[in-house]
PDB file of N, CA and C in Angstrom:
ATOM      1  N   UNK A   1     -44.335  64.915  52.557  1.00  0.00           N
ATOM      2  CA  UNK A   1     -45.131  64.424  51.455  1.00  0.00           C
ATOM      3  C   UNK A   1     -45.517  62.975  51.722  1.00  0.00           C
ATOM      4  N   UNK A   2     -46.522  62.266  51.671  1.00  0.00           N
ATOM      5  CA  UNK A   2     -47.052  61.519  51.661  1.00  0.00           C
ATOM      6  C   UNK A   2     -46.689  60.423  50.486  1.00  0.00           C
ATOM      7  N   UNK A   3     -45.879  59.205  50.783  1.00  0.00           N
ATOM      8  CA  UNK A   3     -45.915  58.663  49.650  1.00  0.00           C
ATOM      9  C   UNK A   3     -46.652  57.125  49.637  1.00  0.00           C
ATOM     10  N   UNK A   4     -46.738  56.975  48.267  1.00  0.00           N
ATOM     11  CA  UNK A   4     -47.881  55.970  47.987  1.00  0.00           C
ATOM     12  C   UNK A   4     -47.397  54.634  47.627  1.00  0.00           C
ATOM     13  N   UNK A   5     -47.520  53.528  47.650  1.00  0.00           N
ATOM     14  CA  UNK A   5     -46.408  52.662  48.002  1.00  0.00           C
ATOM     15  C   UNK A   5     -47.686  51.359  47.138  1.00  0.00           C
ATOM     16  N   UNK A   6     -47.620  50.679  45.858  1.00  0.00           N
ATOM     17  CA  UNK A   6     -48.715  50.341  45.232  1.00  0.00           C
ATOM     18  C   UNK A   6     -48.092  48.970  45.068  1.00  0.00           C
ATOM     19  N   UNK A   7     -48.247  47.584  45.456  1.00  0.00           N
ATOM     20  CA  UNK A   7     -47.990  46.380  44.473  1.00  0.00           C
ATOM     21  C   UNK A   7     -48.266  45.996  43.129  1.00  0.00           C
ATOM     22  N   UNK A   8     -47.882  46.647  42.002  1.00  0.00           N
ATOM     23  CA  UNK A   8     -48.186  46.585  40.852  1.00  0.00           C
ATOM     24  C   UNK A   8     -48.611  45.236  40.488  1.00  0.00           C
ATOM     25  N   UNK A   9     -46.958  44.433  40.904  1.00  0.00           N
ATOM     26  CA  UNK A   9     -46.899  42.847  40.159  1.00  0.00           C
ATOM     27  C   UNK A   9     -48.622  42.351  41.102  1.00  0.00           C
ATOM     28  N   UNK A  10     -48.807  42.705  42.243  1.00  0.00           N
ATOM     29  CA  UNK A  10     -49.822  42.018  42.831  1.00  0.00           C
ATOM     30  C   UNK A  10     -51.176  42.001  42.149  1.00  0.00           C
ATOM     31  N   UNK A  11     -51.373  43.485  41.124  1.00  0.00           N
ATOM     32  CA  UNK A  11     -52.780  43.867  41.069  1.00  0.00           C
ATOM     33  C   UNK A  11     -53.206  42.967  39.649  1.00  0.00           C
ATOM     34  N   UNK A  12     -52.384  42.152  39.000  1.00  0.00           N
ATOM     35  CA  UNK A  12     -52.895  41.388  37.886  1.00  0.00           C
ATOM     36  C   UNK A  12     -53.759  39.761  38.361  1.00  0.00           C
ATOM     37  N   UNK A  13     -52.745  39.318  39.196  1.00  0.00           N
ATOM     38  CA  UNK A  13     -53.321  38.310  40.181  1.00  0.00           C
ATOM     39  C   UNK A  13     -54.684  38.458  41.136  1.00  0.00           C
ATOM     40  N   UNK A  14     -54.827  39.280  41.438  1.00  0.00           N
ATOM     41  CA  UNK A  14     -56.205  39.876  41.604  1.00  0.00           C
ATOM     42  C   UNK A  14     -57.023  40.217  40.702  1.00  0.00           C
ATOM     43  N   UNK A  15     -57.188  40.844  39.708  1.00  0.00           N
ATOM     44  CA  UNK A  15     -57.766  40.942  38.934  1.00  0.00           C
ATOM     45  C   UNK A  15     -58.132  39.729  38.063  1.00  0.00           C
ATOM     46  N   UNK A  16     -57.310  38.997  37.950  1.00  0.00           N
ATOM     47  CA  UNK A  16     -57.894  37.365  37.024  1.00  0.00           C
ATOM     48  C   UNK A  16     -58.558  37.022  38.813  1.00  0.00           C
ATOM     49  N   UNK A  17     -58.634  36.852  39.466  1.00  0.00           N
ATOM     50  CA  UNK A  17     -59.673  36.038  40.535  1.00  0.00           C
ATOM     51  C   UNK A  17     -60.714  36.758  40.533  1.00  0.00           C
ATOM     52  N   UNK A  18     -60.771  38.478  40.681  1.00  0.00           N
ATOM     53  CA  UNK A  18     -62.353  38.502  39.980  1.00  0.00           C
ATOM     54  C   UNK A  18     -62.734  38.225  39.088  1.00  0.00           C
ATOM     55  N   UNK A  19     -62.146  38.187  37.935  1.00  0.00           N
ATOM     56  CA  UNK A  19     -63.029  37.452  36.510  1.00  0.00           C
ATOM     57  C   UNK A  19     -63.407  36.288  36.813  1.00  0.00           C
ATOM     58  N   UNK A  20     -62.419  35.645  37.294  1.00  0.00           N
ATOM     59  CA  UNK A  20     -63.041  34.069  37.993  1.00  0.00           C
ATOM     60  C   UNK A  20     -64.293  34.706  38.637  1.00  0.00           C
ATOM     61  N   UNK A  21     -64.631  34.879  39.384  1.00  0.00           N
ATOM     62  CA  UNK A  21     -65.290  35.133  40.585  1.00  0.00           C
ATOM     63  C   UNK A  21     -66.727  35.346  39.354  1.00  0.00           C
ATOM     64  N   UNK A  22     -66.585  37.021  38.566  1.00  0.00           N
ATOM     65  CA  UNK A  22     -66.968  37.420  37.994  1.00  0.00           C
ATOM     66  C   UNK A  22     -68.256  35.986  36.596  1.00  0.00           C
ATOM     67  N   UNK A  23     -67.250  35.280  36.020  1.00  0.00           N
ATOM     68  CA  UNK A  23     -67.674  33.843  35.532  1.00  0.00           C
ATOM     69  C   UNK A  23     -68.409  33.062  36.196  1.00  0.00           C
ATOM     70  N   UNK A  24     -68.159  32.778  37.806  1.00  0.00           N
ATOM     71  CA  UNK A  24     -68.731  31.416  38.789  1.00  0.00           C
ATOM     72  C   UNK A  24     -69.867  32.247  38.273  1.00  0.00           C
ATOM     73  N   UNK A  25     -70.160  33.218  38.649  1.00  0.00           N
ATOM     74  CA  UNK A  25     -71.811  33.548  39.006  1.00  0.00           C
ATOM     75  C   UNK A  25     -72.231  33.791  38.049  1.00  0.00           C
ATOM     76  N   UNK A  26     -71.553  33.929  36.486  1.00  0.00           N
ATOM     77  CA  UNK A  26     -72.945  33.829  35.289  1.00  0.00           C
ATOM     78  C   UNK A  26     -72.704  32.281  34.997  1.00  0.00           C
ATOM     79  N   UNK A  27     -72.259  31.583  35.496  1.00  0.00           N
ATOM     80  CA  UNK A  27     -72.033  30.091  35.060  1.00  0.00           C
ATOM     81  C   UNK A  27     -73.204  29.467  36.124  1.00  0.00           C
ATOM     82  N   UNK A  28     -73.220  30.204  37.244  1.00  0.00           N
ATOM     83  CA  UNK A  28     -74.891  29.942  38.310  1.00  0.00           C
ATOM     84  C   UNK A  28     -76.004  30.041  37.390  1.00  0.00           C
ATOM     85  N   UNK A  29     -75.845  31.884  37.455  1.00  0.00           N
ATOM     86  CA  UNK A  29     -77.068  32.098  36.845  1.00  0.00           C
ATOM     87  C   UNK A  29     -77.411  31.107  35.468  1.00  0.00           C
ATOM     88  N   UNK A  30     -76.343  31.052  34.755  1.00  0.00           N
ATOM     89  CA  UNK A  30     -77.207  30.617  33.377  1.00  0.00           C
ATOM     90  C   UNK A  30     -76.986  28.652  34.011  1.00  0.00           C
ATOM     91  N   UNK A  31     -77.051  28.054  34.690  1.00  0.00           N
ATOM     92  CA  UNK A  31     -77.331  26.989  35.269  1.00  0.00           C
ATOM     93  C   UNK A  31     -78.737  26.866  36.101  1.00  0.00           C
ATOM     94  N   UNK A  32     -78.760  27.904  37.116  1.00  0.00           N
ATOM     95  CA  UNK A  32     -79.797  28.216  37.770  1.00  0.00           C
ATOM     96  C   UNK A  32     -81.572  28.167  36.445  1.00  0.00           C
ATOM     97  N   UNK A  33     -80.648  29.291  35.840  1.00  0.00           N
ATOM     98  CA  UNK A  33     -82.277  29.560  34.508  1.00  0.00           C
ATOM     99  C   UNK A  33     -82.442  28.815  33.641  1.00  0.00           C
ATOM    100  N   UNK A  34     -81.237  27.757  33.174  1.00  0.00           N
ATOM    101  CA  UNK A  34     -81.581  26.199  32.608  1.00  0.00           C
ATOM    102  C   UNK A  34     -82.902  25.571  33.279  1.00  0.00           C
ATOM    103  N   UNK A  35     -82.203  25.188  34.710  1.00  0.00           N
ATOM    104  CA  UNK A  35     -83.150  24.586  35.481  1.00  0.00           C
ATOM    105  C   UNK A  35     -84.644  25.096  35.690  1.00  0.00           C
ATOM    106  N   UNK A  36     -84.828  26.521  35.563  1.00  0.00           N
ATOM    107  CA  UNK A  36     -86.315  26.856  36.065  1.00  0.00           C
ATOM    108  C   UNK A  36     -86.345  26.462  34.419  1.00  0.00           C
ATOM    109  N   UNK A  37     -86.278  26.686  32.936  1.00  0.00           N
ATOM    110  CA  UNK A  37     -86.334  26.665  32.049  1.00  0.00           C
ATOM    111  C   UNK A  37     -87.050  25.141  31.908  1.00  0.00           C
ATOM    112  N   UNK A  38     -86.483  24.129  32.371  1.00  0.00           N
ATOM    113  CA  UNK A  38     -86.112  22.965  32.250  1.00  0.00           C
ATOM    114  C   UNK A  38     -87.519  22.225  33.225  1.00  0.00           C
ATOM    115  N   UNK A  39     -88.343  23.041  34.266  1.00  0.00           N
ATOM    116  CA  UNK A  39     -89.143  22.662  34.922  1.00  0.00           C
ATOM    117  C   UNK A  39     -90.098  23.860  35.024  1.00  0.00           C
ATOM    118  N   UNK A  40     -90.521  24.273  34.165  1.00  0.00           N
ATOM    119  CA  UNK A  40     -91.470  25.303  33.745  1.00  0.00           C
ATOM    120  C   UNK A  40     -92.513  25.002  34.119  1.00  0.00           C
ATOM    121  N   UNK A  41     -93.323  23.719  33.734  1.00  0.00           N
ATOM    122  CA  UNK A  41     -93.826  23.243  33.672  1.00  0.00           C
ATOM    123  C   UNK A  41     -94.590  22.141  34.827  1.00  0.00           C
ATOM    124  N   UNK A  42     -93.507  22.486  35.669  1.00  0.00           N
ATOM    125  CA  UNK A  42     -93.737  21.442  37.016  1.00  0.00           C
ATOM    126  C   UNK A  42     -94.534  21.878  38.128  1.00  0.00           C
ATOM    127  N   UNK A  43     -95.264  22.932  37.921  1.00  0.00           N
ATOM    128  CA  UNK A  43     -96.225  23.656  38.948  1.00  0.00           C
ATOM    129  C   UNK A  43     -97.596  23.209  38.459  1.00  0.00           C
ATOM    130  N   UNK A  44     -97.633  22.579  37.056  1.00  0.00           N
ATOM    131  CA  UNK A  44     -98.853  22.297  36.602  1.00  0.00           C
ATOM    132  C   UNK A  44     -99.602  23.189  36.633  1.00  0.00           C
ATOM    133  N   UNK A  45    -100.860  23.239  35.341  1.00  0.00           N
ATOM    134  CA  UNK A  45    -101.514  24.042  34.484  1.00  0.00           C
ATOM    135  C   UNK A  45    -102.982  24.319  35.651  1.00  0.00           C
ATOM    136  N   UNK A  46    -103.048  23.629  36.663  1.00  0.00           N
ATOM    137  CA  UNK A  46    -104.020  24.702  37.270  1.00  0.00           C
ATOM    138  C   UNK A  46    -104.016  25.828  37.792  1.00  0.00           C
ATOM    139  N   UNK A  47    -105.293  26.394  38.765  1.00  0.00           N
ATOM    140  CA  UNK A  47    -104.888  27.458  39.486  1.00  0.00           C
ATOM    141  C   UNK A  47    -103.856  27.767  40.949  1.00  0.00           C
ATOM    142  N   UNK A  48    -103.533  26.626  41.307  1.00  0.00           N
ATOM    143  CA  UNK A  48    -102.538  26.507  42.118  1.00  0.00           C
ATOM    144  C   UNK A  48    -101.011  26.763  41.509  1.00  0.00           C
ATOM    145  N   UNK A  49    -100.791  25.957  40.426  1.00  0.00           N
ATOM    146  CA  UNK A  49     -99.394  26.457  39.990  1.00  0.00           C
ATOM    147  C   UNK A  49     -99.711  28.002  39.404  1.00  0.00           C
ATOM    148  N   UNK A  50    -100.548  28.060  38.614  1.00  0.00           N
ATOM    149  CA  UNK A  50    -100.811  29.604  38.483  1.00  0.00           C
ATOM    150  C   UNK A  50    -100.522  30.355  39.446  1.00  0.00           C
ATOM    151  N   UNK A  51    -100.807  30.559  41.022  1.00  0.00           N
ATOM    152  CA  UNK A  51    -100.072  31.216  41.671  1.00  0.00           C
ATOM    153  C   UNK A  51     -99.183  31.114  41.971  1.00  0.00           C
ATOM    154  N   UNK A  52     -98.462  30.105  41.681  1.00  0.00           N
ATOM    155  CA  UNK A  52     -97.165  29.803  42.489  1.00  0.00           C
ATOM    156  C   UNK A  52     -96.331  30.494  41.403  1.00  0.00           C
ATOM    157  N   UNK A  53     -97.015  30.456  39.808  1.00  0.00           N
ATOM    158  CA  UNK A  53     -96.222  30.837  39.138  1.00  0.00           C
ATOM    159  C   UNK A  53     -95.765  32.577  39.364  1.00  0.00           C
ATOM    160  N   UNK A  54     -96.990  33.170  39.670  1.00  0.00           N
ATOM    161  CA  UNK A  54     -96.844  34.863  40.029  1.00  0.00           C
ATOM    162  C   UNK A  54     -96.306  34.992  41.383  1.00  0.00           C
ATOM    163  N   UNK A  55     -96.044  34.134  42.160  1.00  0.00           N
ATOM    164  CA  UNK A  55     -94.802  35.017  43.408  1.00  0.00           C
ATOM    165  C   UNK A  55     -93.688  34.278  42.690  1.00  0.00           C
ATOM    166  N   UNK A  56     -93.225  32.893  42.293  1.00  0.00           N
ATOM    167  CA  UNK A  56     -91.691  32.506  41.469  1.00  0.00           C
ATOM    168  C   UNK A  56     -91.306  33.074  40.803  1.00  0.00           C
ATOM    169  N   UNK A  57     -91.698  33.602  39.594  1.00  0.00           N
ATOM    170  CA  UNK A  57     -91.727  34.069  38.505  1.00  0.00           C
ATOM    171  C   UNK A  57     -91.240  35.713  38.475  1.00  0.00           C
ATOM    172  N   UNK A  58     -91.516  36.673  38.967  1.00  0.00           N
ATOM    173  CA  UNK A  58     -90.690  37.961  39.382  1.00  0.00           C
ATOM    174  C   UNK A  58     -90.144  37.229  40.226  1.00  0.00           C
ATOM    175  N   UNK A  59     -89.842  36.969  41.208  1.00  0.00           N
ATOM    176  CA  UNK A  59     -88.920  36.680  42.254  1.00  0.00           C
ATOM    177  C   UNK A  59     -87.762  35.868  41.642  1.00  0.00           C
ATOM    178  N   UNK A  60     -87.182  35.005  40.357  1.00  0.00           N
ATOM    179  CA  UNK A  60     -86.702  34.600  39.830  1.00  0.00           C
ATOM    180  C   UNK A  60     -86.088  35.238  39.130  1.00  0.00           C
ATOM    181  N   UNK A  61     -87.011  36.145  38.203  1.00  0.00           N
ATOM    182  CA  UNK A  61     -86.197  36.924  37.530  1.00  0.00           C
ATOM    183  C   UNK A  61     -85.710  38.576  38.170  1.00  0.00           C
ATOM    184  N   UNK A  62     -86.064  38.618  39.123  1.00  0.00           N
ATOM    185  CA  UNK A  62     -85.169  39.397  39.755  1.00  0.00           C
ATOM    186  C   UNK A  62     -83.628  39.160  40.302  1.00  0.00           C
ATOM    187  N   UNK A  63     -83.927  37.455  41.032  1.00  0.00           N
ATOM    188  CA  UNK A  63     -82.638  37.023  40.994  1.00  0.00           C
ATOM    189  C   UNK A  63     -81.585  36.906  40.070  1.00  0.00           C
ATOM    190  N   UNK A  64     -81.739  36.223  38.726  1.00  0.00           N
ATOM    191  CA  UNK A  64     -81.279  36.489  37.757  1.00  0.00           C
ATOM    192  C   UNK A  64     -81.196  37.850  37.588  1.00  0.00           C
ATOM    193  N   UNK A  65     -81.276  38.756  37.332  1.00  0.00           N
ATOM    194  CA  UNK A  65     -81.245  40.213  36.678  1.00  0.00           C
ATOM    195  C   UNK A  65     -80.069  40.787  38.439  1.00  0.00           C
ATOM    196  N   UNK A  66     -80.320  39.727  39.277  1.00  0.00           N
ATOM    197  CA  UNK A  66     -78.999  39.879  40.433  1.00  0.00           C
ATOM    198  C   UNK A  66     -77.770  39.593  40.080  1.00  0.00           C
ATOM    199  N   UNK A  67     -77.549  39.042  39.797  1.00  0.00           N
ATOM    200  CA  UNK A  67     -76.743  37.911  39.558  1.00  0.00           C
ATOM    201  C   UNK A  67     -75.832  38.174  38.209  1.00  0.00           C
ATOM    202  N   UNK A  68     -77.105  38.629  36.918  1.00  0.00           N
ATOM    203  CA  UNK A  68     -75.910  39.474  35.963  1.00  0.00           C
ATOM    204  C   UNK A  68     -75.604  40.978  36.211  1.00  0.00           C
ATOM    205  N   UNK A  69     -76.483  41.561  37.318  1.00  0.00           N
ATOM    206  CA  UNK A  69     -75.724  42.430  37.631  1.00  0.00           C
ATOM    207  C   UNK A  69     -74.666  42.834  38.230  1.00  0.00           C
ATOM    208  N   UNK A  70     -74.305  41.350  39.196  1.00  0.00           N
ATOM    209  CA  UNK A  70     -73.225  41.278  40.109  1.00  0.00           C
ATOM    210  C   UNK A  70     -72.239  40.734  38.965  1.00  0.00           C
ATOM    211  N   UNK A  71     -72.411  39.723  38.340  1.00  0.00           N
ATOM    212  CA  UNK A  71     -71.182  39.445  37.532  1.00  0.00           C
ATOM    213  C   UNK A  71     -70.971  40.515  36.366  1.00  0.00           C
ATOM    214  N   UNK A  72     -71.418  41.226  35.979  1.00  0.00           N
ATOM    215  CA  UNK A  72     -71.300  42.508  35.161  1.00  0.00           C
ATOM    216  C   UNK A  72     -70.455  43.566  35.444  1.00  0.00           C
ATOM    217  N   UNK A  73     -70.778  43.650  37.232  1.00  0.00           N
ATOM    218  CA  UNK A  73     -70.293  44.882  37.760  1.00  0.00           C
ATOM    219  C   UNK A  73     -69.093  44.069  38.768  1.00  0.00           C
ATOM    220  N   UNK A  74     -68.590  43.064  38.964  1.00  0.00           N
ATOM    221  CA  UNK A  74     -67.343  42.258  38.909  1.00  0.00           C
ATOM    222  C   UNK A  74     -66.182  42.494  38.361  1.00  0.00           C
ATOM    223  N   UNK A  75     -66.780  41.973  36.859  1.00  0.00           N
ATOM    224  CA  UNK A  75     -65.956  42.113  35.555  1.00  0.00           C
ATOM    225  C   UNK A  75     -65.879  43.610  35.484  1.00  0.00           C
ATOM    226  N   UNK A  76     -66.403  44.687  35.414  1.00  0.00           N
ATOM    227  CA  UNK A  76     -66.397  46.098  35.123  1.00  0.00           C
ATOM    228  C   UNK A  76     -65.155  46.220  36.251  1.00  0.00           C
ATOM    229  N   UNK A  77     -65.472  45.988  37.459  1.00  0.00           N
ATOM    230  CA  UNK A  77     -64.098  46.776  38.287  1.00  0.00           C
ATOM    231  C   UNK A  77     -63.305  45.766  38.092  1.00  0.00           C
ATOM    232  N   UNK A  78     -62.931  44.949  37.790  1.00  0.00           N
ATOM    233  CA  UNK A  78     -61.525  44.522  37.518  1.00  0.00           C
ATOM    234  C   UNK A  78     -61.177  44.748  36.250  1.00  0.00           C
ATOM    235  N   UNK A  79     -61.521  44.863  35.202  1.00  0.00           N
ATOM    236  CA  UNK A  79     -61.641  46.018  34.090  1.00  0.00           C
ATOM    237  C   UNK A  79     -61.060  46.665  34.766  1.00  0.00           C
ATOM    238  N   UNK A  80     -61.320  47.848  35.239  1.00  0.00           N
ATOM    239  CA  UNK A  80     -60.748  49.410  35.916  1.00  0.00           C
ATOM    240  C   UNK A  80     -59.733  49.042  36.890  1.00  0.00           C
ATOM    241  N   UNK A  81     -59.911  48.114  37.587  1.00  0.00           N
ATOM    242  CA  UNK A  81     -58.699  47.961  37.815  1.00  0.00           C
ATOM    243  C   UNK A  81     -57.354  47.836  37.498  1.00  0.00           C
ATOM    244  N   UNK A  82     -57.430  46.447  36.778  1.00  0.00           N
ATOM    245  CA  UNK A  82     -56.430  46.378  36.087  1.00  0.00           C
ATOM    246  C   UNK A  82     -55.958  47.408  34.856  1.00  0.00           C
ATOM    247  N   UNK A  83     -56.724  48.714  34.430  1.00  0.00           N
ATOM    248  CA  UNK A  83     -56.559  49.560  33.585  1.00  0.00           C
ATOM    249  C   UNK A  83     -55.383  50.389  34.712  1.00  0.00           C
ATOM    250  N   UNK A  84     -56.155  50.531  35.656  1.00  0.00           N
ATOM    251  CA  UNK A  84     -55.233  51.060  36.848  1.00  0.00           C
ATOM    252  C   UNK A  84     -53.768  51.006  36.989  1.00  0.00           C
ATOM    253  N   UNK A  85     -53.703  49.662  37.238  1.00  0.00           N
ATOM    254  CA  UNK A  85     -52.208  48.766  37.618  1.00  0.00           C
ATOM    255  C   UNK A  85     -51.775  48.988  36.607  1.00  0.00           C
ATOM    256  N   UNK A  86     -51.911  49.549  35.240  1.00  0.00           N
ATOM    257  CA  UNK A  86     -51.093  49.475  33.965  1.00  0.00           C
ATOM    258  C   UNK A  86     -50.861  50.789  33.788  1.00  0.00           C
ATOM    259  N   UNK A  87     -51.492  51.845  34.316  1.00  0.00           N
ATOM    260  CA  UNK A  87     -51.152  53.143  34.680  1.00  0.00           C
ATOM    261  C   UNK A  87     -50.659  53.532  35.359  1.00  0.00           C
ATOM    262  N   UNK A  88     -50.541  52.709  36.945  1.00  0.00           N
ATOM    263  CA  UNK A  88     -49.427  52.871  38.043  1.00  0.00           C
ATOM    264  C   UNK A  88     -48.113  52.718  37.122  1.00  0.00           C
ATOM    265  N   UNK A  89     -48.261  51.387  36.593  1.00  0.00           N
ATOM    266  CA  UNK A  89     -46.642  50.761  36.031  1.00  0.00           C
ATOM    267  C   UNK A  89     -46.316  51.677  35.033  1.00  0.00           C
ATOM    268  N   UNK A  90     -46.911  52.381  33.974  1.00  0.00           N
ATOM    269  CA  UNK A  90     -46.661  53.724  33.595  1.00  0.00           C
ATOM    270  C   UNK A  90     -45.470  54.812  34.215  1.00  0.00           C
ATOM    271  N   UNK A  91     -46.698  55.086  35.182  1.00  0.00           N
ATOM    272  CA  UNK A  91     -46.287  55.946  35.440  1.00  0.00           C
ATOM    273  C   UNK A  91     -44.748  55.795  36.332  1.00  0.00           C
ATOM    274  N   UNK A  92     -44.719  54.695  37.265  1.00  0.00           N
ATOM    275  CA  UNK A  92     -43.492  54.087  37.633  1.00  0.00           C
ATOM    276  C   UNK A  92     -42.474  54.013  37.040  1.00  0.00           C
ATOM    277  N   UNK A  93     -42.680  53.697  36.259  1.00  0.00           N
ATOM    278  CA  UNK A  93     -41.983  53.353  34.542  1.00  0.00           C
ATOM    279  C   UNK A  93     -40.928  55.275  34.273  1.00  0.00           C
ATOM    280  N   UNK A  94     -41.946  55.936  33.868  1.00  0.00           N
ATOM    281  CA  UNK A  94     -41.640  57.030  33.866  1.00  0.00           C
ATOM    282  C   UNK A  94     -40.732  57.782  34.721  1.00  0.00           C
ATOM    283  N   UNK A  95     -41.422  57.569  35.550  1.00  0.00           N
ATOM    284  CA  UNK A  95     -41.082  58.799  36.820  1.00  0.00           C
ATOM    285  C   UNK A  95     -39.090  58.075  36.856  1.00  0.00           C
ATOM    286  N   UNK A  96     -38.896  56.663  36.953  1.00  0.00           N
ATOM    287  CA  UNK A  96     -37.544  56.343  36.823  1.00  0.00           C
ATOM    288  C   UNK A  96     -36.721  56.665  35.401  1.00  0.00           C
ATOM    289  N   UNK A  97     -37.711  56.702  34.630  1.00  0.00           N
ATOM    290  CA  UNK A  97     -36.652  57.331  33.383  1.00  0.00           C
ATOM    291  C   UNK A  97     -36.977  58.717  33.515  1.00  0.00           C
ATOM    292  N   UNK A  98     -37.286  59.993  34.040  1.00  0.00           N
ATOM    293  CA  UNK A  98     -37.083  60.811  34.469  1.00  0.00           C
ATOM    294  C   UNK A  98     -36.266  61.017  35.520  1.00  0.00           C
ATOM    295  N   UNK A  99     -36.033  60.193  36.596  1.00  0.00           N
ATOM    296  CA  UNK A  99     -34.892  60.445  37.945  1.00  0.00           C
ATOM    297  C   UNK A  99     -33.239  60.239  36.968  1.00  0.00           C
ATOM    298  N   UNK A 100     -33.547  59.345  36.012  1.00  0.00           N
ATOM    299  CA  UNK A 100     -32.141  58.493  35.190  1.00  0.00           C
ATOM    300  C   UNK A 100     -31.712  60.068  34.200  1.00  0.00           C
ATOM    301  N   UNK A 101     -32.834  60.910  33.765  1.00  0.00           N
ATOM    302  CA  UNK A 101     -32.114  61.909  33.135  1.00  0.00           C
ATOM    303  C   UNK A 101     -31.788  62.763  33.909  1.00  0.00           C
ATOM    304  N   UNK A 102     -32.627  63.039  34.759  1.00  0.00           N
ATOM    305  CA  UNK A 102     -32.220  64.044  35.711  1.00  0.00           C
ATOM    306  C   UNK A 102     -30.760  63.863  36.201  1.00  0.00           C
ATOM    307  N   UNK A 103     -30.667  62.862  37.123  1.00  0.00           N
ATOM    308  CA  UNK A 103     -29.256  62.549  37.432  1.00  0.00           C
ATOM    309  C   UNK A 103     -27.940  62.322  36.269  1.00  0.00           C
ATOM    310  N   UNK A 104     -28.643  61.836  35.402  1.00  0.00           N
ATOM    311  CA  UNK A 104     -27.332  62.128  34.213  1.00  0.00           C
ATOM    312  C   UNK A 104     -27.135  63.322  33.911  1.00  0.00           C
ATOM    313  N   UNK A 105     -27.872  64.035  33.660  1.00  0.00           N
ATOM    314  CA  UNK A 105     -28.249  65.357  33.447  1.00  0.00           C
ATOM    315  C   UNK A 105     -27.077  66.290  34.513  1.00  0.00           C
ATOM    316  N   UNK A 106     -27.391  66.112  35.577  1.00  0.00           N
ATOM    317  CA  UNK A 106     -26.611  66.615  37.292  1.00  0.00           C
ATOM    318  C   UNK A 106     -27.984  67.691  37.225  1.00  0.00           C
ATOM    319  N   UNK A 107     -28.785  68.065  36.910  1.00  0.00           N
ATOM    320  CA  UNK A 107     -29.668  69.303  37.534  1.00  0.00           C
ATOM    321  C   UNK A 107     -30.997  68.126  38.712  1.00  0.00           C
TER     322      UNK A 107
END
């Protein structure tokens, strides 16, 4: 039989560094979209910033719409993760107060 051998205590400590992780990058993004926010205006109202505005402008907000998707889907698996590690320890949990009756038990 194959057995599975899991660092429980390890998987909480990991899981808070992706939320970190998960945070840096909406703390970018919403820094990053301050700044275009903040210089909207700096391409000036002719037809030159006018184009500059239609290749920046999707290309920006695609990045952004990157960026909360990466910190979204960050936070989501360490979510599941750590739902994980609390189901290993469960079940760990268990399976020794089952060996403790068994053996008291003698069967």
């Amino acid at each position: 039989m194959a057995e599975l051998d899991v660092d429980t205590g390890g998987i909480r400590p990991a899981v808070e560094q992706m939320r970190l992780t998960a945070d840096k990058f909406k703390t970018i993004m919403d820094q990053m979209r301050a700044a275009v926010d903040e210089h909207r205006d700096a391409s000036g109202n002719d037809s030159t910033g006018a184009k500059f505005r239609e290749q920046h402008d999707p290309a920006a907000a695609n990045m952004f719409a990157a960026l909360h998707g990466y910190s979204g889907t960050v936070a989501a698996t360490a979510d599941r993760i750590d739902s994980l590690g609390q189901l290993l320890v469960k079940t760990e949990d268990t399976a020794g107060e089952e060996a403790a009756r068994i053996a008291k038990s003698g069967n």
